[in-house]
PDB file of N, CA and C in Angstrom:
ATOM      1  N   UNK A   1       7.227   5.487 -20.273  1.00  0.00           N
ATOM      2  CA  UNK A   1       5.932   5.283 -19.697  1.00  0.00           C
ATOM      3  C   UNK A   1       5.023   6.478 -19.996  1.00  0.00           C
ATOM      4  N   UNK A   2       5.921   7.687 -19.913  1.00  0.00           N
ATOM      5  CA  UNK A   2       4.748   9.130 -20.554  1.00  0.00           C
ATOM      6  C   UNK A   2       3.733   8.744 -21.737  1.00  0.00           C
ATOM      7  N   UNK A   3       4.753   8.505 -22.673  1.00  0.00           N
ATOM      8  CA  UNK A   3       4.542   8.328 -23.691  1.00  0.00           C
ATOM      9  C   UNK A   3       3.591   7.195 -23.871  1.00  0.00           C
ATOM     10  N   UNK A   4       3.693   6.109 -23.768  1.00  0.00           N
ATOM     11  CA  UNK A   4       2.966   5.017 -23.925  1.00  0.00           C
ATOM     12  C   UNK A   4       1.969   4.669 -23.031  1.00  0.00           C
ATOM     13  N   UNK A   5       1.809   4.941 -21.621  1.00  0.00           N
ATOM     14  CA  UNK A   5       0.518   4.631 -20.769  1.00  0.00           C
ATOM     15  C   UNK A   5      -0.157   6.072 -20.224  1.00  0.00           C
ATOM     16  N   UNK A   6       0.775   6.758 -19.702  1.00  0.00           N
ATOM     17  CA  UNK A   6      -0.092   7.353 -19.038  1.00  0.00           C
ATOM     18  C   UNK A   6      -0.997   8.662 -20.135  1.00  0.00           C
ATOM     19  N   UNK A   7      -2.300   8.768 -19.543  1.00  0.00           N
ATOM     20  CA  UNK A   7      -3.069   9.733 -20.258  1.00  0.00           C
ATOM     21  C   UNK A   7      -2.960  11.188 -21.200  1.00  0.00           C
ATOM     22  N   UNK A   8      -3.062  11.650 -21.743  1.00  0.00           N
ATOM     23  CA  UNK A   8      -2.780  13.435 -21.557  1.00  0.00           C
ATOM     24  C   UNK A   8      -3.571  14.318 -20.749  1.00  0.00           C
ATOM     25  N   UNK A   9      -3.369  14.131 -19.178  1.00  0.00           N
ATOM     26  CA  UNK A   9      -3.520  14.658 -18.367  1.00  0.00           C
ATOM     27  C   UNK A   9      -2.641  15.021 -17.658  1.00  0.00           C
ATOM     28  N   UNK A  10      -3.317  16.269 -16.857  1.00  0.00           N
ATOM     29  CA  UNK A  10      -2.417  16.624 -15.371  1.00  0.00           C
ATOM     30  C   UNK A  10      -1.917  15.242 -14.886  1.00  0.00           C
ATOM     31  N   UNK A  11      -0.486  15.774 -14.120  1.00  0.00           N
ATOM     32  CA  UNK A  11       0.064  14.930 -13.469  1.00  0.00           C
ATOM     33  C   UNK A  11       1.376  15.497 -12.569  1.00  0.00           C
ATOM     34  N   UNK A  12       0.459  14.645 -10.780  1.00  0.00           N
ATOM     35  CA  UNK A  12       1.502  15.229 -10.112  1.00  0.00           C
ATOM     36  C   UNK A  12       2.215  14.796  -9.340  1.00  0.00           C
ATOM     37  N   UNK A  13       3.385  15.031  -8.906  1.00  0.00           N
ATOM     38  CA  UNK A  13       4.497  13.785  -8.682  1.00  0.00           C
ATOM     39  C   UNK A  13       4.659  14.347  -7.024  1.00  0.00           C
ATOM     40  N   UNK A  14       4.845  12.895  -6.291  1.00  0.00           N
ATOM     41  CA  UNK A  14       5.122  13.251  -5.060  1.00  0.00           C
ATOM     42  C   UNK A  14       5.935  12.350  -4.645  1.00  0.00           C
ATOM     43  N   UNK A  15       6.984  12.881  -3.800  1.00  0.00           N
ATOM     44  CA  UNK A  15       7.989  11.839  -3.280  1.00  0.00           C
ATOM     45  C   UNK A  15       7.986  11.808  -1.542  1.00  0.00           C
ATOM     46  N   UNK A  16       7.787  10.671  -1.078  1.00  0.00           N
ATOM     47  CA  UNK A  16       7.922  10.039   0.235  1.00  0.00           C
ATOM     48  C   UNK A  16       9.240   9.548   1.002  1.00  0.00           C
ATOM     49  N   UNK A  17       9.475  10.083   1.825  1.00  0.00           N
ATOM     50  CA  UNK A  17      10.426   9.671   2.488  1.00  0.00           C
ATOM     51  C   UNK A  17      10.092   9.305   4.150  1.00  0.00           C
ATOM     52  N   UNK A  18      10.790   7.900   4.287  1.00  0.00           N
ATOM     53  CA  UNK A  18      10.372   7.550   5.794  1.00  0.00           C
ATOM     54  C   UNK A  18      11.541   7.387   6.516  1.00  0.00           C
ATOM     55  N   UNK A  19      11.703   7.097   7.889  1.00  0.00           N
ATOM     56  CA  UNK A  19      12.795   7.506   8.887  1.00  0.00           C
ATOM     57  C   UNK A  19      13.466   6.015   8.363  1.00  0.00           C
ATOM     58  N   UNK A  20      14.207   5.319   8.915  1.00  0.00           N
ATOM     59  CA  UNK A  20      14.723   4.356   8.906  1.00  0.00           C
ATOM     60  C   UNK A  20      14.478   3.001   9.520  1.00  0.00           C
ATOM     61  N   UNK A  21      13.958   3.825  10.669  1.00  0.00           N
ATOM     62  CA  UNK A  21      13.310   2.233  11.046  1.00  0.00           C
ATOM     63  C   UNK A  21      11.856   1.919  10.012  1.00  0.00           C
ATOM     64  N   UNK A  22      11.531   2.742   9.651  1.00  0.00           N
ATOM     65  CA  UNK A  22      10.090   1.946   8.705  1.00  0.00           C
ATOM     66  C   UNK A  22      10.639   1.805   7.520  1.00  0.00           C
ATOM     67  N   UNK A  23      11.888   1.822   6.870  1.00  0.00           N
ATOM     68  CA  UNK A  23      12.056   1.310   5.591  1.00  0.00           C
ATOM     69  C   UNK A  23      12.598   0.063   5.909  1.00  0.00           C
ATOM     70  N   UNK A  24      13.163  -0.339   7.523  1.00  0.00           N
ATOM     71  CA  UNK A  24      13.590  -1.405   7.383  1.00  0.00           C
ATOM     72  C   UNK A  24      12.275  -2.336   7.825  1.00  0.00           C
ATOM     73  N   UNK A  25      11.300  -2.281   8.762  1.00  0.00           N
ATOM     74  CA  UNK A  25      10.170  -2.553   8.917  1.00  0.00           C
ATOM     75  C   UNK A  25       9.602  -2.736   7.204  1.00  0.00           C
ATOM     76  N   UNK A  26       9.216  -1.780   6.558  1.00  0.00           N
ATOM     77  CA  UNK A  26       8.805  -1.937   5.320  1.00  0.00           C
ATOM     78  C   UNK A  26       9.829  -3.232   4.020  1.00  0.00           C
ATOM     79  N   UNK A  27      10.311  -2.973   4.670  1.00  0.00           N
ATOM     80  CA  UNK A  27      11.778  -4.045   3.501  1.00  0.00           C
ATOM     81  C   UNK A  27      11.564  -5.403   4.655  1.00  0.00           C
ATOM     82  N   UNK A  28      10.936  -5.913   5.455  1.00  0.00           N
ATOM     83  CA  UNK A  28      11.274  -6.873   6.259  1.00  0.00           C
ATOM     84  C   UNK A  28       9.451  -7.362   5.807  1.00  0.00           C
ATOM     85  N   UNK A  29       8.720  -6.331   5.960  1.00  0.00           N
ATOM     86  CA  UNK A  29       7.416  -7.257   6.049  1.00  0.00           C
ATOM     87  C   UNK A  29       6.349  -6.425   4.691  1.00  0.00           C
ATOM     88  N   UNK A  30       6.339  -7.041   3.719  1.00  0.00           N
ATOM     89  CA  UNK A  30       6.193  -5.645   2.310  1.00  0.00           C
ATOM     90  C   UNK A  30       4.543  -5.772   2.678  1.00  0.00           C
ATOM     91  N   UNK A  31       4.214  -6.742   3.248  1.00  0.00           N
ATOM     92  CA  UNK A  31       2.118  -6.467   2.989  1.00  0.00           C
ATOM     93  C   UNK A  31       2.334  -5.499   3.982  1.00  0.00           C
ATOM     94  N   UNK A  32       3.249  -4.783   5.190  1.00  0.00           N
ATOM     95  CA  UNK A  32       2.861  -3.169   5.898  1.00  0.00           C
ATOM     96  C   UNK A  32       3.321  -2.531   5.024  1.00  0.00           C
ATOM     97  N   UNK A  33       4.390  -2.563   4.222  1.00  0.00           N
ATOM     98  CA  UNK A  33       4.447  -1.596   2.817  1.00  0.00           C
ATOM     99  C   UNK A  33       3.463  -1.335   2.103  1.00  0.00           C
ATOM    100  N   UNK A  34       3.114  -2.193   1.869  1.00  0.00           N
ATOM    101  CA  UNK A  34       1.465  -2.314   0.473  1.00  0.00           C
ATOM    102  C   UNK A  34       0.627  -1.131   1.528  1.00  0.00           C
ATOM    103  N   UNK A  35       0.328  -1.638   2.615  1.00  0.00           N
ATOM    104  CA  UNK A  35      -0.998  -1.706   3.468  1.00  0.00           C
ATOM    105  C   UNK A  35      -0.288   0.461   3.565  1.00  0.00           C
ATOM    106  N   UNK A  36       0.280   0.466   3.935  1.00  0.00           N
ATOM    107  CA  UNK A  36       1.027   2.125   3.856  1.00  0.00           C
ATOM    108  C   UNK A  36       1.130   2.702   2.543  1.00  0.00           C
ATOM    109  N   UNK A  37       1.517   2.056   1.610  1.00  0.00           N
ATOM    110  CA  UNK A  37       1.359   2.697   0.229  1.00  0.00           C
ATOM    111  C   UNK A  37      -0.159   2.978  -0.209  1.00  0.00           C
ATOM    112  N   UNK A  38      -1.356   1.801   0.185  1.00  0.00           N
ATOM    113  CA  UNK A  38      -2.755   2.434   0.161  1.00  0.00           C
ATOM    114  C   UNK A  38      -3.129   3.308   0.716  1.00  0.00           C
ATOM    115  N   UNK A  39      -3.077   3.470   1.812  1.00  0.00           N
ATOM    116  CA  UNK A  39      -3.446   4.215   2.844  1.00  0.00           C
ATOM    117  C   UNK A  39      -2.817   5.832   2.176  1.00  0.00           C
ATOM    118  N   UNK A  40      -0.905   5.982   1.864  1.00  0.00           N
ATOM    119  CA  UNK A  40      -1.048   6.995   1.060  1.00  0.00           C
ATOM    120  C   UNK A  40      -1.640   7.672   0.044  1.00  0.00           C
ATOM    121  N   UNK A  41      -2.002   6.471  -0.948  1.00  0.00           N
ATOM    122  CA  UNK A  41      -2.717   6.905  -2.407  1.00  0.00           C
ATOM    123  C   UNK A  41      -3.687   7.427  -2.160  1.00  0.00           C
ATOM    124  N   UNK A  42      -4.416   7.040  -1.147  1.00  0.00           N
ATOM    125  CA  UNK A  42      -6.276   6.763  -0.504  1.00  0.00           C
ATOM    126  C   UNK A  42      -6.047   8.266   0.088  1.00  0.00           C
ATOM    127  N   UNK A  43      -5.247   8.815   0.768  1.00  0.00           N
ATOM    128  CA  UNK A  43      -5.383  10.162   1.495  1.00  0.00           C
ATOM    129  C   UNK A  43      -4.837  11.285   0.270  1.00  0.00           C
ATOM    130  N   UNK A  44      -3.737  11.074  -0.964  1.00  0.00           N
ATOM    131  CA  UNK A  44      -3.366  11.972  -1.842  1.00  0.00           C
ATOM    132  C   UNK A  44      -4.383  12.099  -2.640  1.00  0.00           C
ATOM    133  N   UNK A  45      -5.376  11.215  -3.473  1.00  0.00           N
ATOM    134  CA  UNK A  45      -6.719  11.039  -3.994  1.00  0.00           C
ATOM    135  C   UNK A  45      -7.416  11.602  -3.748  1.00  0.00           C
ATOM    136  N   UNK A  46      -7.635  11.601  -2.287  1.00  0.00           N
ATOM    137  CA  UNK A  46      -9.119  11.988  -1.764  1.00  0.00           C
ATOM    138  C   UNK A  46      -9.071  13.688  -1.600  1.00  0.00           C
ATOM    139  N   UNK A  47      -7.531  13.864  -1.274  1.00  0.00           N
ATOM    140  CA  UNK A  47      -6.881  15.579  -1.252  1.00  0.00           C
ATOM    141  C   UNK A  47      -6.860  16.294  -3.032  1.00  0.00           C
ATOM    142  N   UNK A  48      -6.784  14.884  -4.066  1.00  0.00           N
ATOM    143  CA  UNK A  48      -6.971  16.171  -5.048  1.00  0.00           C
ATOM    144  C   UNK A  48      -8.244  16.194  -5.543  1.00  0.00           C
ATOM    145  N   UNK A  49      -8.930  15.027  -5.221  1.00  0.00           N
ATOM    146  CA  UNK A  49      -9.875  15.415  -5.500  1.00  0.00           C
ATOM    147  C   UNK A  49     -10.877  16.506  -5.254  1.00  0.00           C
ATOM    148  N   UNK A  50     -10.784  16.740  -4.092  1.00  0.00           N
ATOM    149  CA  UNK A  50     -11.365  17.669  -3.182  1.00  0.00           C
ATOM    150  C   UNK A  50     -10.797  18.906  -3.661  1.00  0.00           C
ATOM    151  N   UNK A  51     -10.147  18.958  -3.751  1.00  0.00           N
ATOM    152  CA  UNK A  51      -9.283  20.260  -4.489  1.00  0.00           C
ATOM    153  C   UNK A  51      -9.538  20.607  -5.947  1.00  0.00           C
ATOM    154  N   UNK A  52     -10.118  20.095  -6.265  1.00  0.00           N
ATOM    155  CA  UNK A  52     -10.952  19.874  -8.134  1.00  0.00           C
ATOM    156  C   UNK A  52     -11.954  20.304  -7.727  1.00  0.00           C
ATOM    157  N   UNK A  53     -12.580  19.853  -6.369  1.00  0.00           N
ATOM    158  CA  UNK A  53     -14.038  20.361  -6.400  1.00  0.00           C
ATOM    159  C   UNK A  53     -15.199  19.129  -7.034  1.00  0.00           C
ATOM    160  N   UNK A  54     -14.274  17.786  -7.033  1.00  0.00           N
ATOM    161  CA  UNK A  54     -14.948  16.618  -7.365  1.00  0.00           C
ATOM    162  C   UNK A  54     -15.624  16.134  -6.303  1.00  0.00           C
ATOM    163  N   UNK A  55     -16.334  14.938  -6.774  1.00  0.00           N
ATOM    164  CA  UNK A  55     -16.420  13.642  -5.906  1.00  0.00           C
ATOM    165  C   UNK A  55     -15.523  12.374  -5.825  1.00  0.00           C
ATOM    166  N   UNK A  56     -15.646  11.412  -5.388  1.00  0.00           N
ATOM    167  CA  UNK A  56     -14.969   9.992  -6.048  1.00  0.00           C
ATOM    168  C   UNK A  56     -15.577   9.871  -7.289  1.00  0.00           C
ATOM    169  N   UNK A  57     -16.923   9.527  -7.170  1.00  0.00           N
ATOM    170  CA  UNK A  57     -17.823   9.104  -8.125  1.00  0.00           C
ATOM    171  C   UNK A  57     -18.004   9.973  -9.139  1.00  0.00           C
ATOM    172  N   UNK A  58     -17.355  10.766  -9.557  1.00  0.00           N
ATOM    173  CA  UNK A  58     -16.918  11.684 -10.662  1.00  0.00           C
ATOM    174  C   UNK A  58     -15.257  11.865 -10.703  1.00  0.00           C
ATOM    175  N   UNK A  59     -14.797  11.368 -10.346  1.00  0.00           N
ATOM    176  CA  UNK A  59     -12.985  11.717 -10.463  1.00  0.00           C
ATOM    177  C   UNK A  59     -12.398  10.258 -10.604  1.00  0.00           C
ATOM    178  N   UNK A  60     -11.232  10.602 -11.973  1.00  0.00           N
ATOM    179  CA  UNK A  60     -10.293   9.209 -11.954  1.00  0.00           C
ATOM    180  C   UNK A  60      -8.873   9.358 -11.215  1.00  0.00           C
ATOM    181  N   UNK A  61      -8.507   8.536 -10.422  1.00  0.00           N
ATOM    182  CA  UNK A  61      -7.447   9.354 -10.256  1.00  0.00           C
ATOM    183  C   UNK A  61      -6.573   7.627 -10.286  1.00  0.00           C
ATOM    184  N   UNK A  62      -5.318   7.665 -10.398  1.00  0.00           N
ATOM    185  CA  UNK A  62      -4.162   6.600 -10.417  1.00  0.00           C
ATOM    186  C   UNK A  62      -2.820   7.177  -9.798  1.00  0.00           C
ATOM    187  N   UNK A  63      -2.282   5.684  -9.755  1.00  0.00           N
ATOM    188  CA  UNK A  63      -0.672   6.274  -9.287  1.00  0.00           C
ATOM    189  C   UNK A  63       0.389   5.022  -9.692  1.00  0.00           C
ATOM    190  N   UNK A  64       1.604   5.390  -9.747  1.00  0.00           N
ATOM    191  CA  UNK A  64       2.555   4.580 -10.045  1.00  0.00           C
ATOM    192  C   UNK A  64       3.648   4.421  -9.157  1.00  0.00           C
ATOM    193  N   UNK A  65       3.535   3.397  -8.108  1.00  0.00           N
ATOM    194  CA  UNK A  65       4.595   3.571  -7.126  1.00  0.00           C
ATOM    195  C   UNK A  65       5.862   3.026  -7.785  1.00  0.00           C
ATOM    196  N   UNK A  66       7.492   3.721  -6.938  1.00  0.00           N
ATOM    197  CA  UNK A  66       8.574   3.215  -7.072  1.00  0.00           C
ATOM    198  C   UNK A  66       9.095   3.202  -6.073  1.00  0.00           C
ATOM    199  N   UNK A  67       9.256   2.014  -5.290  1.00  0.00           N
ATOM    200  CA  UNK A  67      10.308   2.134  -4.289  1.00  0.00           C
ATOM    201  C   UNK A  67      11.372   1.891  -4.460  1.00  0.00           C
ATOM    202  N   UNK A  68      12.303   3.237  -3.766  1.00  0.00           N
ATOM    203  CA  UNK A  68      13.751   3.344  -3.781  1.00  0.00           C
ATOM    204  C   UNK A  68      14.649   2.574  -2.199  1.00  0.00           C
ATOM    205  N   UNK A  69      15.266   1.283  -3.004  1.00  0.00           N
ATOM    206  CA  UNK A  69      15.850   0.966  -1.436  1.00  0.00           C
ATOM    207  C   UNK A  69      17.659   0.968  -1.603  1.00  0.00           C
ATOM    208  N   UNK A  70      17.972   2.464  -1.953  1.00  0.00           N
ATOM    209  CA  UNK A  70      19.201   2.654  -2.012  1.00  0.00           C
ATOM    210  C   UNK A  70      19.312   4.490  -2.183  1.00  0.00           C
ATOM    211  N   UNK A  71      20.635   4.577  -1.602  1.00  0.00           N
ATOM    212  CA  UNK A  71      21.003   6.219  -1.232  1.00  0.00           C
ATOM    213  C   UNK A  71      21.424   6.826  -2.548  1.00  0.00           C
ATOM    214  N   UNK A  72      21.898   8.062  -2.426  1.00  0.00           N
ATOM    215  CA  UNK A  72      22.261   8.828  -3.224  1.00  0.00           C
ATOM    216  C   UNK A  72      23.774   8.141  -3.929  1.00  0.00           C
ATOM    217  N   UNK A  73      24.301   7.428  -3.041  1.00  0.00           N
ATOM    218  CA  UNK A  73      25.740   6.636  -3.753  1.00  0.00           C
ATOM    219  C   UNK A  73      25.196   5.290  -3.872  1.00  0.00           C
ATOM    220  N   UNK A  74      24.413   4.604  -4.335  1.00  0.00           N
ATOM    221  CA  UNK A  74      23.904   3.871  -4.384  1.00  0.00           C
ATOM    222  C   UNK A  74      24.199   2.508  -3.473  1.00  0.00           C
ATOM    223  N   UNK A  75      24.236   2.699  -2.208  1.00  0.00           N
ATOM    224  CA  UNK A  75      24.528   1.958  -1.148  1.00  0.00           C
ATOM    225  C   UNK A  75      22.749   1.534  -1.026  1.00  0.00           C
ATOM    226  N   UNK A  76      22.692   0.261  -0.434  1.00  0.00           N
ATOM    227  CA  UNK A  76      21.691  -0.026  -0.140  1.00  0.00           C
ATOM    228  C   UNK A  76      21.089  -0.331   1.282  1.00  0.00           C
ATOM    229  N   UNK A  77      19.927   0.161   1.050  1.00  0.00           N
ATOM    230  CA  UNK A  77      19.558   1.044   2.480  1.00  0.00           C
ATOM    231  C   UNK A  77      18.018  -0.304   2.928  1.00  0.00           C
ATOM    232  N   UNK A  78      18.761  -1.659   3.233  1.00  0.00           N
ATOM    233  CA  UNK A  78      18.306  -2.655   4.333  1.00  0.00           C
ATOM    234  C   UNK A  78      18.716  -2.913   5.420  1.00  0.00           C
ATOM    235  N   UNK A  79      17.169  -3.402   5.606  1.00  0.00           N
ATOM    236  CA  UNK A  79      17.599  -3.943   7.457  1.00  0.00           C
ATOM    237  C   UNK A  79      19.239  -5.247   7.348  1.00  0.00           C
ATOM    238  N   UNK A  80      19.582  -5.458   8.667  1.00  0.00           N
ATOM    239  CA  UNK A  80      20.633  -6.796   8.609  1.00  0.00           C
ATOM    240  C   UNK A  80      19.738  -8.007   9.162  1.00  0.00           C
ATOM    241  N   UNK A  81      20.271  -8.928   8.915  1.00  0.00           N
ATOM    242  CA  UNK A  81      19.766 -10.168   9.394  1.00  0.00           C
ATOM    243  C   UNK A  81      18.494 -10.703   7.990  1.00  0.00           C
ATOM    244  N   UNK A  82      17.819 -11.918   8.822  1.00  0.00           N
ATOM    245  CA  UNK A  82      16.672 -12.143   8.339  1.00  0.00           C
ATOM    246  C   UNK A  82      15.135 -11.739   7.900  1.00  0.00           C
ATOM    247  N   UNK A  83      14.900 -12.172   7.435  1.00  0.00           N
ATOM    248  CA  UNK A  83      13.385 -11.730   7.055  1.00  0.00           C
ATOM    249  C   UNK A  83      12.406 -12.830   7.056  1.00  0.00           C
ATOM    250  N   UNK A  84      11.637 -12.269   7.696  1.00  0.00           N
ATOM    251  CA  UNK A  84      10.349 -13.515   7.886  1.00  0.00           C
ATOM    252  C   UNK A  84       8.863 -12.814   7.377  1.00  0.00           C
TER     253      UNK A  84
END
């Protein structure tokens, strides 16, 4: 993906981690995932921008989410039961 999409620009990587009950909340209902993953981009954006010394309306900024729903031994880290 370096190679082929993203720009030759700065680029800076941040990793999120949430308690357990909101990954299972998040893995049970994904539009509060989405709706939390904006809300992150929207507050990391607006922090570098500001930190450039930009505006919006002069700054591009993007992101590439990955959610991880498994541990370090690759056990997988869902709620039990159903999903609605």
């Amino acid at each position: 993906m370096v190679d082929d999409i993203l720009p030759e620009a700065p680029v800076r990587q941040w990793v999120l981690s949430f308690p357990f009950a909101l990954r299972f909340l998040f893995a049970a209902r994904p539009v509060v995932m989405g709706r939390v993953l904006g809300i992150v981009y929207r507050t990391l954006a607006t922090r570098q921008i500001r930190k450039a010394r930009h505006t919006h309306e002069s700054a591009r900024t993007g992101a590439v989410t990955l959610i991880q729903r498994f541990g370090s031994a690759l056990n997988l880290n869902m709620p039990q039961g159903t999903f609605s």
